[in-house]
N, C-alpha and C. Protein backbone atom coordinates (compact mmCIF):
# COMPACT_ATOMS: atom_id res chain seq x y z
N UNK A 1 0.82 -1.19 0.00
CA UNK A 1 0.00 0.00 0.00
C UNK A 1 0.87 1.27 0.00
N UNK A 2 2.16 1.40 0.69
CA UNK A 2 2.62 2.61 1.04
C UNK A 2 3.25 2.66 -0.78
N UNK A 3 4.21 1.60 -1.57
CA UNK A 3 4.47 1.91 -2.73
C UNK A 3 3.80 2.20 -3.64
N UNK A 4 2.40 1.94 -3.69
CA UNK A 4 0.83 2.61 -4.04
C UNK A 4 0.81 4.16 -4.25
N UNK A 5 0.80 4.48 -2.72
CA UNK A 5 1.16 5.99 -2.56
C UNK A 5 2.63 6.45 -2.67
N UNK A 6 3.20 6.25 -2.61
CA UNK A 6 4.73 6.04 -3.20
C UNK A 6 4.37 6.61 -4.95
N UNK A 7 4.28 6.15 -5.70
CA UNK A 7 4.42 5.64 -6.81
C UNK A 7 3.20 7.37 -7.71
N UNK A 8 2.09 7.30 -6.30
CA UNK A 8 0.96 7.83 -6.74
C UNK A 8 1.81 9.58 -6.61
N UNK A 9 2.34 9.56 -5.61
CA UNK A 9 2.97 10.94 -5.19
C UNK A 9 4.47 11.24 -6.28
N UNK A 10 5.12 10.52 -6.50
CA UNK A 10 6.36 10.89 -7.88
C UNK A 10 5.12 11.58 -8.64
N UNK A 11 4.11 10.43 -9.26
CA UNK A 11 3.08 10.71 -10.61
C UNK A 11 2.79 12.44 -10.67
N UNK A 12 2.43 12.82 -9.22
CA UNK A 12 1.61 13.59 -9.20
C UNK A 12 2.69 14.73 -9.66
N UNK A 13 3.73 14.75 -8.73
CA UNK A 13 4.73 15.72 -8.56
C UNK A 13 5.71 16.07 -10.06
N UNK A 14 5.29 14.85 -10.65
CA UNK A 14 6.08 14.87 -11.88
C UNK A 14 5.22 15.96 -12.58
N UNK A 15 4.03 15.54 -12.92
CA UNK A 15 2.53 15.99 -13.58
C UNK A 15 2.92 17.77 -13.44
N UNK A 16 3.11 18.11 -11.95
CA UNK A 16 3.70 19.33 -12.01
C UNK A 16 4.81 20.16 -12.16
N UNK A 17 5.86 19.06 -12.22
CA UNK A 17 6.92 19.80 -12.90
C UNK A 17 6.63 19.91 -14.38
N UNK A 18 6.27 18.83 -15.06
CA UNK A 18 6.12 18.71 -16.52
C UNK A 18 5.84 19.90 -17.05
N UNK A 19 4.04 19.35 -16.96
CA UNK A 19 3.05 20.20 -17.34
C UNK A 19 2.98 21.70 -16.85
N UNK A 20 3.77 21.97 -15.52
CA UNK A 20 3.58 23.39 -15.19
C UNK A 20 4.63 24.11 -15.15
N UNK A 21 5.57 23.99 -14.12
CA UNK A 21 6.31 24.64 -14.04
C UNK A 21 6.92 24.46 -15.37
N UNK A 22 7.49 23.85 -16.09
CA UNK A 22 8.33 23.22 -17.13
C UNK A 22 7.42 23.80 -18.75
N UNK A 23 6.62 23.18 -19.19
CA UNK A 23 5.65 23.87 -20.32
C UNK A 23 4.73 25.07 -20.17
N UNK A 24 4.05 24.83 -19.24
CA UNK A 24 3.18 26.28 -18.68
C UNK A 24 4.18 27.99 -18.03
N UNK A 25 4.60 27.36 -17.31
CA UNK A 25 5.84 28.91 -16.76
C UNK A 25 7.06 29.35 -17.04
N UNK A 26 7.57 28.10 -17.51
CA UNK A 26 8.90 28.47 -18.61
C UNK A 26 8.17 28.75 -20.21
N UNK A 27 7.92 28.04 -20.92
CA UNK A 27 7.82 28.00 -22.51
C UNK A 27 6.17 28.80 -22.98
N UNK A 28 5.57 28.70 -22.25
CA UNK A 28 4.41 29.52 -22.24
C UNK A 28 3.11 28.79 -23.53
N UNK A 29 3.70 27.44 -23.15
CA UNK A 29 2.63 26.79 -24.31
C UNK A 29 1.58 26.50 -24.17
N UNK A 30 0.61 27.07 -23.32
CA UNK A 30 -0.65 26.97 -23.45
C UNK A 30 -1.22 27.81 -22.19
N UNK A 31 -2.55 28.14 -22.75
CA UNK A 31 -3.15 29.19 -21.70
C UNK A 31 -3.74 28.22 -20.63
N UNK A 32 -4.26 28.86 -19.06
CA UNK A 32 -4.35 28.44 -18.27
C UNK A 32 -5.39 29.45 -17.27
N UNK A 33 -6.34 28.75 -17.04
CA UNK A 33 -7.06 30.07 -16.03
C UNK A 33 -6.72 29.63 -14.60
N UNK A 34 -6.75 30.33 -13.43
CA UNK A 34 -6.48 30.72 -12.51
C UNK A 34 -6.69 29.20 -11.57
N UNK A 35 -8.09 28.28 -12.02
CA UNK A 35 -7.97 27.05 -11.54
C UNK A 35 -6.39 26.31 -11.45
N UNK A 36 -6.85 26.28 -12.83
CA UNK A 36 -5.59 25.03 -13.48
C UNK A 36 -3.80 25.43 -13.23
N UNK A 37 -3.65 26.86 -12.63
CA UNK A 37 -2.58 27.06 -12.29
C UNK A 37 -2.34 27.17 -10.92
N UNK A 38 -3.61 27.17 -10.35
CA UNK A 38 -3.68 27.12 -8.68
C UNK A 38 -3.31 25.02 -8.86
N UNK A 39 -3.67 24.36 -9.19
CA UNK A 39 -3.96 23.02 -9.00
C UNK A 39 -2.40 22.38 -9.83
N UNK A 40 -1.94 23.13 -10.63
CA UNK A 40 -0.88 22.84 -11.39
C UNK A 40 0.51 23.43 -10.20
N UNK A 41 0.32 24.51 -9.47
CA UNK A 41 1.66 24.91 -8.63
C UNK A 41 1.45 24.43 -7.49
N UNK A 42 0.37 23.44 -7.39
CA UNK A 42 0.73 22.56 -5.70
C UNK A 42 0.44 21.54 -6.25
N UNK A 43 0.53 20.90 -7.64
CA UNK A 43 1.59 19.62 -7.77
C UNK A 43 2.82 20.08 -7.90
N UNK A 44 3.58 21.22 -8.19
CA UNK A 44 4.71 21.44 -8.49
C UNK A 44 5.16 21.60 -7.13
N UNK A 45 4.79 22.07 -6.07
CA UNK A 45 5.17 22.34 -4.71
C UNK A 45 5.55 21.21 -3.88
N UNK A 46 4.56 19.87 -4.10
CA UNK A 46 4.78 18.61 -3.56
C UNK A 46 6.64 17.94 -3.61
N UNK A 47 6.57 18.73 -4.75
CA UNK A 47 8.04 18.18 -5.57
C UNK A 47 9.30 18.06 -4.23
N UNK A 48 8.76 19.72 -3.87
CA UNK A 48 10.05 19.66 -2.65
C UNK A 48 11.17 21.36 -3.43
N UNK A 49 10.72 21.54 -4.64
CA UNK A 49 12.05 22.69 -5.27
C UNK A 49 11.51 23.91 -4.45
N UNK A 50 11.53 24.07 -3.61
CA UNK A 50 11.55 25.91 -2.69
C UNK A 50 12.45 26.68 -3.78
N UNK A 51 13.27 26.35 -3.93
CA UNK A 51 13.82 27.92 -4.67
C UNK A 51 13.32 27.89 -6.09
N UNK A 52 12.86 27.12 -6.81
CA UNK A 52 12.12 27.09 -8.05
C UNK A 52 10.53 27.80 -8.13
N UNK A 53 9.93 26.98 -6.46
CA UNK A 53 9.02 27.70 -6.44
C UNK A 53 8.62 29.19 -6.63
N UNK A 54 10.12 29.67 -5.31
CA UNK A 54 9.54 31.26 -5.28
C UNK A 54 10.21 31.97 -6.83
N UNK A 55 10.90 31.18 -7.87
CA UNK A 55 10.83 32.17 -8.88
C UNK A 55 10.15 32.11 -9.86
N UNK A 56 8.65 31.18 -9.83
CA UNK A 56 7.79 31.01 -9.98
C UNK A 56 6.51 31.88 -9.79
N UNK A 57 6.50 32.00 -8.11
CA UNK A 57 6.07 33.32 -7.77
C UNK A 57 5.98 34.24 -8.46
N UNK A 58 7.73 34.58 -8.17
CA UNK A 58 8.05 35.98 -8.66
C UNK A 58 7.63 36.29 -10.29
N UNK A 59 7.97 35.28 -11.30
CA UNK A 59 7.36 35.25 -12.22
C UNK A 59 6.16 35.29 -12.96
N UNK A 60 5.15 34.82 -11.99
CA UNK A 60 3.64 34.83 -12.28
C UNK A 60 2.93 36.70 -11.53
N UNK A 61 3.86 36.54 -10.67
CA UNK A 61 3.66 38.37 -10.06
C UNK A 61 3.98 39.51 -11.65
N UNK A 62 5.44 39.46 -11.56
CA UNK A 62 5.64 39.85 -13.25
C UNK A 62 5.07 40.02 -14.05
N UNK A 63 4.70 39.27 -14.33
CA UNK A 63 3.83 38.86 -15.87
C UNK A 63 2.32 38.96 -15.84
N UNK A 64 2.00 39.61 -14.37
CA UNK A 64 0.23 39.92 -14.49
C UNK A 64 -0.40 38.87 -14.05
N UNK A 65 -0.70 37.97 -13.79
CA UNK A 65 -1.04 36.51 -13.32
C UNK A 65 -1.93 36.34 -12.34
C-alpha cells in the first residue's frame, strides 16, 4: 500500500513539474485560467524545489497573473 502511494505521489509531482512549471511557466505553451494554475503549482510544490518555487512566484507576479 505505502508503494501505491509512493508511486501515486512521484506521478503527481512529476505531472507538475512537466506540465507546469516546465511547459506552462517556462515556454508559455498553453493558456491556463487561474484554476488550473492554482492546482498545477501545488503539484509542483509537492516536488520539494523551494527555490524554483519562489521564482515562480516571482514570475507569475511579473507577468500579471
Amino acid at each position: 500500500m505505502i508503494f501505491v502511494a509512493d508511486v501515486m505521489y512521484g506521478y503527481t509531482g512529476a505531472v507538475g513539474v512537466t506540465a507546469g512549471a516546465h511547459r506552462y511557466w517556462t515556454h508559455k505553451s498553453y493558456k491556463a485560467k487561474l484554476p488550473l494554475r492554482i492546482i498545477l503549482a501545488a503539484l509542483y510544490l509537492i516536488t520539494g524545489m523551494v527555490k524554483s518555487s519562489k521564482h515562480l512566484i516571482l514570475t507569475a507576479q511579473s507577468s500579471g497573473m
